[in-house]
Protein backbone atom coordinates (compact mmCIF):
# COMPACT_ATOMS: atom_id res chain seq x y z
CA UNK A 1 0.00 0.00 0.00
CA UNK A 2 1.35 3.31 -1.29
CA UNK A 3 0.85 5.88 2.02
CA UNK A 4 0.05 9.16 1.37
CA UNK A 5 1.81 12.06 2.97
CA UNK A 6 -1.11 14.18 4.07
CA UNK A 7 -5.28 12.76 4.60
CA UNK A 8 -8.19 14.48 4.16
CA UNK A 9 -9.36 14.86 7.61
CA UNK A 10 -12.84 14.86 5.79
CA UNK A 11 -12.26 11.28 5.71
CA UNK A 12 -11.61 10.61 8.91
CA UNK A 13 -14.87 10.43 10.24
CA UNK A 14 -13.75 9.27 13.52
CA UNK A 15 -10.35 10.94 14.57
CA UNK A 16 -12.40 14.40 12.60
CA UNK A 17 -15.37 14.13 14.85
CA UNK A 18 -13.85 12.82 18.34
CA UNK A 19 -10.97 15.41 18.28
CA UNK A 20 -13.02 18.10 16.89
CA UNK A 21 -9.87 19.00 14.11
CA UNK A 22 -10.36 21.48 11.24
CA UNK A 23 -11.45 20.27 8.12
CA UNK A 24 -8.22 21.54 6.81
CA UNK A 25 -5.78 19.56 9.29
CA UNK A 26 -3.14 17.15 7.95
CA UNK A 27 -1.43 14.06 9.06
CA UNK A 28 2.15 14.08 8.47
CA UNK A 29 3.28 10.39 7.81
CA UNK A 30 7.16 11.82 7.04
CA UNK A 31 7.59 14.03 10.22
CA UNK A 32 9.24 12.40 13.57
CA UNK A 33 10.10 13.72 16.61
CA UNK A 34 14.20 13.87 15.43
CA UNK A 35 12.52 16.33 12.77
CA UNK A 36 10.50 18.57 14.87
CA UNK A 37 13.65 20.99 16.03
CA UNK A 38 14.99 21.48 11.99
CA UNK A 39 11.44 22.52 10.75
CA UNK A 40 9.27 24.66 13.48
CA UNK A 41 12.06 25.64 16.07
CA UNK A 42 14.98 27.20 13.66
CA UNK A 43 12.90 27.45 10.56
CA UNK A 44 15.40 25.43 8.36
CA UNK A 45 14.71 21.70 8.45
CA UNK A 46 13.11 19.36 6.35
CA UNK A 47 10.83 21.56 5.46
CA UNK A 48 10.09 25.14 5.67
CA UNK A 49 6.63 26.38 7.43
CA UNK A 50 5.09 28.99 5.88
CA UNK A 51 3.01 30.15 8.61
CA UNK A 52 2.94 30.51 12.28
CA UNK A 53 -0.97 29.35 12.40
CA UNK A 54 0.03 26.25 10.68
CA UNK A 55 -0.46 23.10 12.32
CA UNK A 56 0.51 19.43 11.27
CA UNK A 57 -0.42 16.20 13.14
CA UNK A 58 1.73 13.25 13.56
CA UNK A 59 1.84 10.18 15.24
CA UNK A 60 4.59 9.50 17.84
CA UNK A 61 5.71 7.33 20.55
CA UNK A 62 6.14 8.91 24.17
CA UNK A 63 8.00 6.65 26.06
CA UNK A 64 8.65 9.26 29.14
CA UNK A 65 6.83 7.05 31.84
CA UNK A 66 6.27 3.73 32.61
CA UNK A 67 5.09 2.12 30.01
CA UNK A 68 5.25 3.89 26.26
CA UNK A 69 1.77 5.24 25.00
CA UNK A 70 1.32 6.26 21.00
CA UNK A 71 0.10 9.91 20.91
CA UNK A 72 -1.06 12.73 18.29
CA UNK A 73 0.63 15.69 18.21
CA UNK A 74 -0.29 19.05 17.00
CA UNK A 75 2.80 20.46 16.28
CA UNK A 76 3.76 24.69 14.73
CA UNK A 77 6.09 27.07 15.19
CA UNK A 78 7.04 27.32 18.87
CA UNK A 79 4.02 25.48 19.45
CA UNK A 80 3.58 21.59 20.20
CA UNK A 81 0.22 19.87 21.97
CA UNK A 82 -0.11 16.18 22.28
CA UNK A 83 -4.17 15.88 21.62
CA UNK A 84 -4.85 12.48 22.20
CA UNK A 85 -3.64 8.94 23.20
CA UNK A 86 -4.17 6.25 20.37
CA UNK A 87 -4.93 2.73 22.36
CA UNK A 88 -2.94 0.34 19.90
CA UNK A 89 -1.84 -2.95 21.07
CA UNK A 90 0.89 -2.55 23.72
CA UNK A 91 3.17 -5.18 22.38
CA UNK A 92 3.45 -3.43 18.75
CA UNK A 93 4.17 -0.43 20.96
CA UNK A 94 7.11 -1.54 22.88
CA UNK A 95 8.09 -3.90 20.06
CA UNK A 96 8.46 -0.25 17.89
CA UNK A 97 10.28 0.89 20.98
CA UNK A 98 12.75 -2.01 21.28
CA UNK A 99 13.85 -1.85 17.48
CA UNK A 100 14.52 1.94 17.99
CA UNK A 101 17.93 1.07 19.99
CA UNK A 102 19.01 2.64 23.38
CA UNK A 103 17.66 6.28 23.50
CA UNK A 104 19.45 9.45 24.84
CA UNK A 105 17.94 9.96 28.59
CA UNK A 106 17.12 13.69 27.49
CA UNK A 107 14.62 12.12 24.48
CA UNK A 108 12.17 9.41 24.92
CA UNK A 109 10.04 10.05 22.26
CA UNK A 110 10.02 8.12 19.39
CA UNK A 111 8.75 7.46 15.58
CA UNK A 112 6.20 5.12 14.65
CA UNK A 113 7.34 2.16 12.30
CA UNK A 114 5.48 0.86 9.63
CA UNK A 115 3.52 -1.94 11.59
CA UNK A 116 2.02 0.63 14.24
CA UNK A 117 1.39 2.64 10.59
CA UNK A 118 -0.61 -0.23 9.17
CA UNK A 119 -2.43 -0.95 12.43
CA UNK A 120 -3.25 3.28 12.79
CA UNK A 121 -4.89 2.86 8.58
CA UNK A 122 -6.54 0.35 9.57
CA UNK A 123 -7.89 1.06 12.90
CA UNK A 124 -7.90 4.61 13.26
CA UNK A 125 -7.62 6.63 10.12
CA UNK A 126 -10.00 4.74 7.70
CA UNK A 127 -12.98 4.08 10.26
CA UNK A 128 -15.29 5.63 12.03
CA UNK A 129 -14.81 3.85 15.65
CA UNK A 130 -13.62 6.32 17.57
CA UNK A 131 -13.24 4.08 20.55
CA UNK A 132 -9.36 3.45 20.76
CA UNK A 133 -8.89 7.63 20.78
CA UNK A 134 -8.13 9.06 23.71
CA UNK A 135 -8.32 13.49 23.82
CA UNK A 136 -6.06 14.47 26.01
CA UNK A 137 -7.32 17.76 27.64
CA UNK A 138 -5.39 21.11 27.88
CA UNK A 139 -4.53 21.43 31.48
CA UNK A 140 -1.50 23.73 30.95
CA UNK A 141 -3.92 26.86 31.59
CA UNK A 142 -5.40 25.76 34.37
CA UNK A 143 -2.52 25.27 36.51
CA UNK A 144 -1.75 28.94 36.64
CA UNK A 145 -4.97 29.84 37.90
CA UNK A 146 -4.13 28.60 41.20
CA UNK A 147 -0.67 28.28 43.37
CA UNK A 148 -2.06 27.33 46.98
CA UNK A 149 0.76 29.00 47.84
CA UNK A 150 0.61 32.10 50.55
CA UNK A 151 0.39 35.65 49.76
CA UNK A 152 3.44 37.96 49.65
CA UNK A 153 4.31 39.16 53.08
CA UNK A 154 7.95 39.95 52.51
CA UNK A 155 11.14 38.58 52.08
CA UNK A 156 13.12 36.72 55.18
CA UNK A 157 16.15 38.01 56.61
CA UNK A 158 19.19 37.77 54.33
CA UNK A 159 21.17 36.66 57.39
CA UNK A 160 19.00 33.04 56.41
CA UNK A 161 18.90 32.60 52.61
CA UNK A 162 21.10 30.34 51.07
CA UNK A 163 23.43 31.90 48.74
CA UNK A 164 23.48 30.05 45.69
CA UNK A 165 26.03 29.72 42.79
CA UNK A 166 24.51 32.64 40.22
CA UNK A 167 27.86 33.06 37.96
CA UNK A 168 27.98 30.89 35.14
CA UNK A 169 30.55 28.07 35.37
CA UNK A 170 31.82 25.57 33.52
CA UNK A 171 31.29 22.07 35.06
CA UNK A 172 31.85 18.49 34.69
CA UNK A 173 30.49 15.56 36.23
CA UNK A 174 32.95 16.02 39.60
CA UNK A 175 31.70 19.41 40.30
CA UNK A 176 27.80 18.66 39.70
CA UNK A 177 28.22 15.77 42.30
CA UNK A 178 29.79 18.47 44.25
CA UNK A 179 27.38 21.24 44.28
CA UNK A 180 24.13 18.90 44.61
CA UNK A 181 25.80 17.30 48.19
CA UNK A 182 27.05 20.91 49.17
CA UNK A 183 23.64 22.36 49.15
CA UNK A 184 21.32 19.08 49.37
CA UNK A 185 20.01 19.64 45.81
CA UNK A 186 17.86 17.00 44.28
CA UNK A 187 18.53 14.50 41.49
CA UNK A 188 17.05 11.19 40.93
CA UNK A 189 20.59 10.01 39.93
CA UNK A 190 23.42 11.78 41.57
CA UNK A 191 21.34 12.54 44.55
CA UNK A 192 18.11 11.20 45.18
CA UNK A 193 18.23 12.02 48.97
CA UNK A 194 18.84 15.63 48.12
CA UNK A 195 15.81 17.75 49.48
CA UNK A 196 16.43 21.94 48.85
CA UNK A 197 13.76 23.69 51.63
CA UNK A 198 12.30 26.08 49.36
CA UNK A 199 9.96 28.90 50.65
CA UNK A 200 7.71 29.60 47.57
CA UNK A 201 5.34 32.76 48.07
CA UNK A 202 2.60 34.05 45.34
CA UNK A 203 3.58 37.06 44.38
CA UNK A 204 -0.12 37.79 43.27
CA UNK A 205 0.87 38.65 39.79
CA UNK A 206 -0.06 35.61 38.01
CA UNK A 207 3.58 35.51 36.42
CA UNK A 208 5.96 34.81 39.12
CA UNK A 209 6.51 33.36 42.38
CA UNK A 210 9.42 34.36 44.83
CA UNK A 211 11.56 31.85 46.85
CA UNK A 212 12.30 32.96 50.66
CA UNK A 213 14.78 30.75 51.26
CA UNK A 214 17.18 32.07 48.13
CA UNK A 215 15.82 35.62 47.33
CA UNK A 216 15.37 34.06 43.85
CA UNK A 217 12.05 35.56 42.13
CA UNK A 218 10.89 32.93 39.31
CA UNK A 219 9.11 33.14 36.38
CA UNK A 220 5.46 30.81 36.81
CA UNK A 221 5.99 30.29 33.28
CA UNK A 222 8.89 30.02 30.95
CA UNK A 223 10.30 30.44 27.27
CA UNK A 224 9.13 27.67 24.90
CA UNK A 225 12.24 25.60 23.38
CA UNK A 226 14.25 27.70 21.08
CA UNK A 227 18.25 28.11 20.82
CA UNK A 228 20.37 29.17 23.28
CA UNK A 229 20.90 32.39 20.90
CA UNK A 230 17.15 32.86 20.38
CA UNK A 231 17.10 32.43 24.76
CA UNK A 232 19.09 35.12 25.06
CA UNK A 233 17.48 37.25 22.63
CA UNK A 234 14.47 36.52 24.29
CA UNK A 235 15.71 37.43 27.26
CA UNK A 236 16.94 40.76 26.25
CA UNK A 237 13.73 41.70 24.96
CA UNK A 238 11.58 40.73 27.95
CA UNK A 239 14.21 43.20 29.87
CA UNK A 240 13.50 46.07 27.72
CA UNK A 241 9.40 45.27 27.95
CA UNK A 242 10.08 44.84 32.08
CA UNK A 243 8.63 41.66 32.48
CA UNK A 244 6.79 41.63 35.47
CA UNK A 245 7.43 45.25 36.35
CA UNK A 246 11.62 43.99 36.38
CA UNK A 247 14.44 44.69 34.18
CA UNK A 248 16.99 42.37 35.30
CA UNK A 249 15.93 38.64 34.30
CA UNK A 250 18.48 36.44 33.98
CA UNK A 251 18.90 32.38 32.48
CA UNK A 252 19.58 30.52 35.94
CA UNK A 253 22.24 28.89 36.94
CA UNK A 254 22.52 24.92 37.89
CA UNK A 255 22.31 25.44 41.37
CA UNK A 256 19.54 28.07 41.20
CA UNK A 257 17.53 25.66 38.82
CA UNK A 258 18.07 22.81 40.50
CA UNK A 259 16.71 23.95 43.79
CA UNK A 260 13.49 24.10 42.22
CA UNK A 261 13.74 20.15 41.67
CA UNK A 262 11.40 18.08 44.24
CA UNK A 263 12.05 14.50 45.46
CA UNK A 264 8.37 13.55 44.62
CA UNK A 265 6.20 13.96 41.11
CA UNK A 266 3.83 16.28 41.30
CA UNK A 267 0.01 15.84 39.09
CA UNK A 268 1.71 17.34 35.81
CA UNK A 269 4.80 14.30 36.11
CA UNK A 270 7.48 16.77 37.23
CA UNK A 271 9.86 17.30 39.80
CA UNK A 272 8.82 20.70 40.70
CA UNK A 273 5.76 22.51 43.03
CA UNK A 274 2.51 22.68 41.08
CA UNK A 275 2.33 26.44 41.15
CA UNK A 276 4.93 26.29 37.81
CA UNK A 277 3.64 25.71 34.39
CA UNK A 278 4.58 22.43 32.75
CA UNK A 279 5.21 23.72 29.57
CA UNK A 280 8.99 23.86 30.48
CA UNK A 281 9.81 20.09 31.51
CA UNK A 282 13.71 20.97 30.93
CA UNK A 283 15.47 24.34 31.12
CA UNK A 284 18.78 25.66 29.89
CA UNK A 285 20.74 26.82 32.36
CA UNK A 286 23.89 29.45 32.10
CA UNK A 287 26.59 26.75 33.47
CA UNK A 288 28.23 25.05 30.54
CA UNK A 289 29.91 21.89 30.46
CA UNK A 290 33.71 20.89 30.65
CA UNK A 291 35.00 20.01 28.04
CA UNK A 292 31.96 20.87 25.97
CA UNK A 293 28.16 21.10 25.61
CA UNK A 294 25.31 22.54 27.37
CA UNK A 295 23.96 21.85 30.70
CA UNK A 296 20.07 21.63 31.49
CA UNK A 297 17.69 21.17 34.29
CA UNK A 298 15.56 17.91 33.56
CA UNK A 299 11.89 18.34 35.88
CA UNK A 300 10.06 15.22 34.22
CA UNK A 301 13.45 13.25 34.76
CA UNK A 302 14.32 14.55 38.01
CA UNK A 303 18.21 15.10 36.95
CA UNK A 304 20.45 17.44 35.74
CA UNK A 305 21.63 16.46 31.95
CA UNK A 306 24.27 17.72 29.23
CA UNK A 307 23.88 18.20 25.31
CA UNK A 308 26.00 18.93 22.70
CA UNK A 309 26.40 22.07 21.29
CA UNK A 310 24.73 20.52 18.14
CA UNK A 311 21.48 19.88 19.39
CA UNK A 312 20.79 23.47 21.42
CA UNK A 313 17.24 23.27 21.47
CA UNK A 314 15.75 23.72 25.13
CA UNK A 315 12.90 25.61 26.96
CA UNK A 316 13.39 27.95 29.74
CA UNK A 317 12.23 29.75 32.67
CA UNK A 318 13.73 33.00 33.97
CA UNK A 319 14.97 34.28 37.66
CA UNK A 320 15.89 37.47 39.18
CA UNK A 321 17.11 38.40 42.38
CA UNK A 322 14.45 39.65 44.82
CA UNK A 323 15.28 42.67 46.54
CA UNK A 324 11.72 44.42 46.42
């Protein structure tokens, strides 16, 4: 069977209906999630996007948690939404897993191969049972609304914060063991006992949150992925618009990020309180690594993590220090 690169989502009577997609939505049989970075982060990849309303749809494994689960995502121009779970046999599933080889620990999802392909044609795209589709709802909003956290009432004394690393550095494995015993950081690797005592208050702004015990104001939210040159263009501009009423946001560094991680999961599947979006599930942060790449801050994974300088694609969330 010849596949076709884009459907008719007229035709899929089903998926169309259950999902409630635009008559103009396409499925994307070529696109994978080694792809996704080239063509709607840097605007150079396989292909180029014309538009920054333009969505595709592809099918993709996500093999973050327990068991791996095959997903559609809506994916755009700094813009990605997994919309629904596909129940396909579990077997095929971690049978397409298996043949993929050992994965990086900082990417766990996957392509589809042709037999989860077949199976999707078959029981999926070219029928109207909707019953093995899954919508996955848009929660991301929500979890702003909220912090349960308590109100402002002023920073602590000075004399009691813990004065964290802020300089960038460059690090290698010795000195990340270091830092996370020195100030009982968190990872689920190199320190899984670690427990930083944060202090999180609501600053009642519905964009940041500070922390008591290291004068650190956060952003709730974050920078979708992008470059590390885009980052700190990004940053520069949110500077000049004073995000937040500030002018002096900053990309953390490991320490500072890393005392954000918690021991326990919270509902979203990260390692960090509720009261920050999950949108960001790993964040650049300004310490490089020695003798080379980038280090990030890993919240689904619990654990700090290093890329090459080839593959600088990461999301981010901003700090400041709190003197108000």
């Amino acid at each position: 069977m010849v596949l076709q690169k884009v459907i008719n989502m007229e035709k899929i009577m089903g998926l169309f209906k259950k999902l409630g997609m635009a008559v103009s939505t396409t499925i994307d049989w070529e696109m994978t999630p080694e792809y996704t970075f080239g063509t709607f982060e840097s605007w150079g990849g396989r292909e180029r996007i014309r538009s920054t309303k333009e969505r595709i749809y592809y099918f993709f494994i996500d093999n973050w948690g327990d068991s791996p689960r095959l997903c559609l995502m809506e994916r755009g121009i700094k813009h990605a939404r997994v919309v629904a779970e596909i129940l396909a046999p579990g077997e095929m599933i971690k049978q397409c897993v298996k043949q993929q080889g050992k994965g990086s620990l900082y990417d766990q999802n996957y392509a589809i191969d042709s037999a989860l392909r077949e199976w999707l044609l078959a029981h999926v795209i070219e029928t109207e049972d909707d019953s093995k589709i899954i919508p996955i709802a848009t929660a991301n909003e929500q979890v702003l609304e909220e912090t349960g956290l308590p109100g402002r009432t002023g920073l602590q004394s000075a004399a009691n914060r813990v004065t964290l690393p802020a300089e960038p550095a460059e690090m290698d494995e010795k000195d990340i063991r270091a830092l996370l015993l020195r100030y009982n950081l968190f990872d689920s690797e190199r320190n899984p006992e670690g427990n930083f005592p944060n202090i999180l208050e609501d600053n009642g702004d519905g964009l940041t949150v500070s922390d008591l015990a290291t004068g650190l104001m956060w952003q709730r939210e974050g920078l979708d992925i992008m470059s590390n040159r885009r980052l700190r263009q990004e940053v520069e501009r949110l500077n000049r618009e004073r995000f937040a009423g500030f002018s002096d946001w900053r990309i953390p560094s490991l320490a500072e990020a890393l005392s954000l991680m918690e021991p326990t999961k919270n509902g979203q599947g990260q390692h960090v309180h509720p009261c920050f979006s999950p949108r960001q599930p790993f964040i650049f942060v300004a310490d490089t690594r020695s003798p080379g790449g980038y280090w990030f801050v890993d919240y689904k994974q619990g654990r700090a993590f290093w890329a090459s300088g080839t593959i600088p694609g990461g999301f981010a969330r901003l700090c400041r220090g709190d003197n108000s």
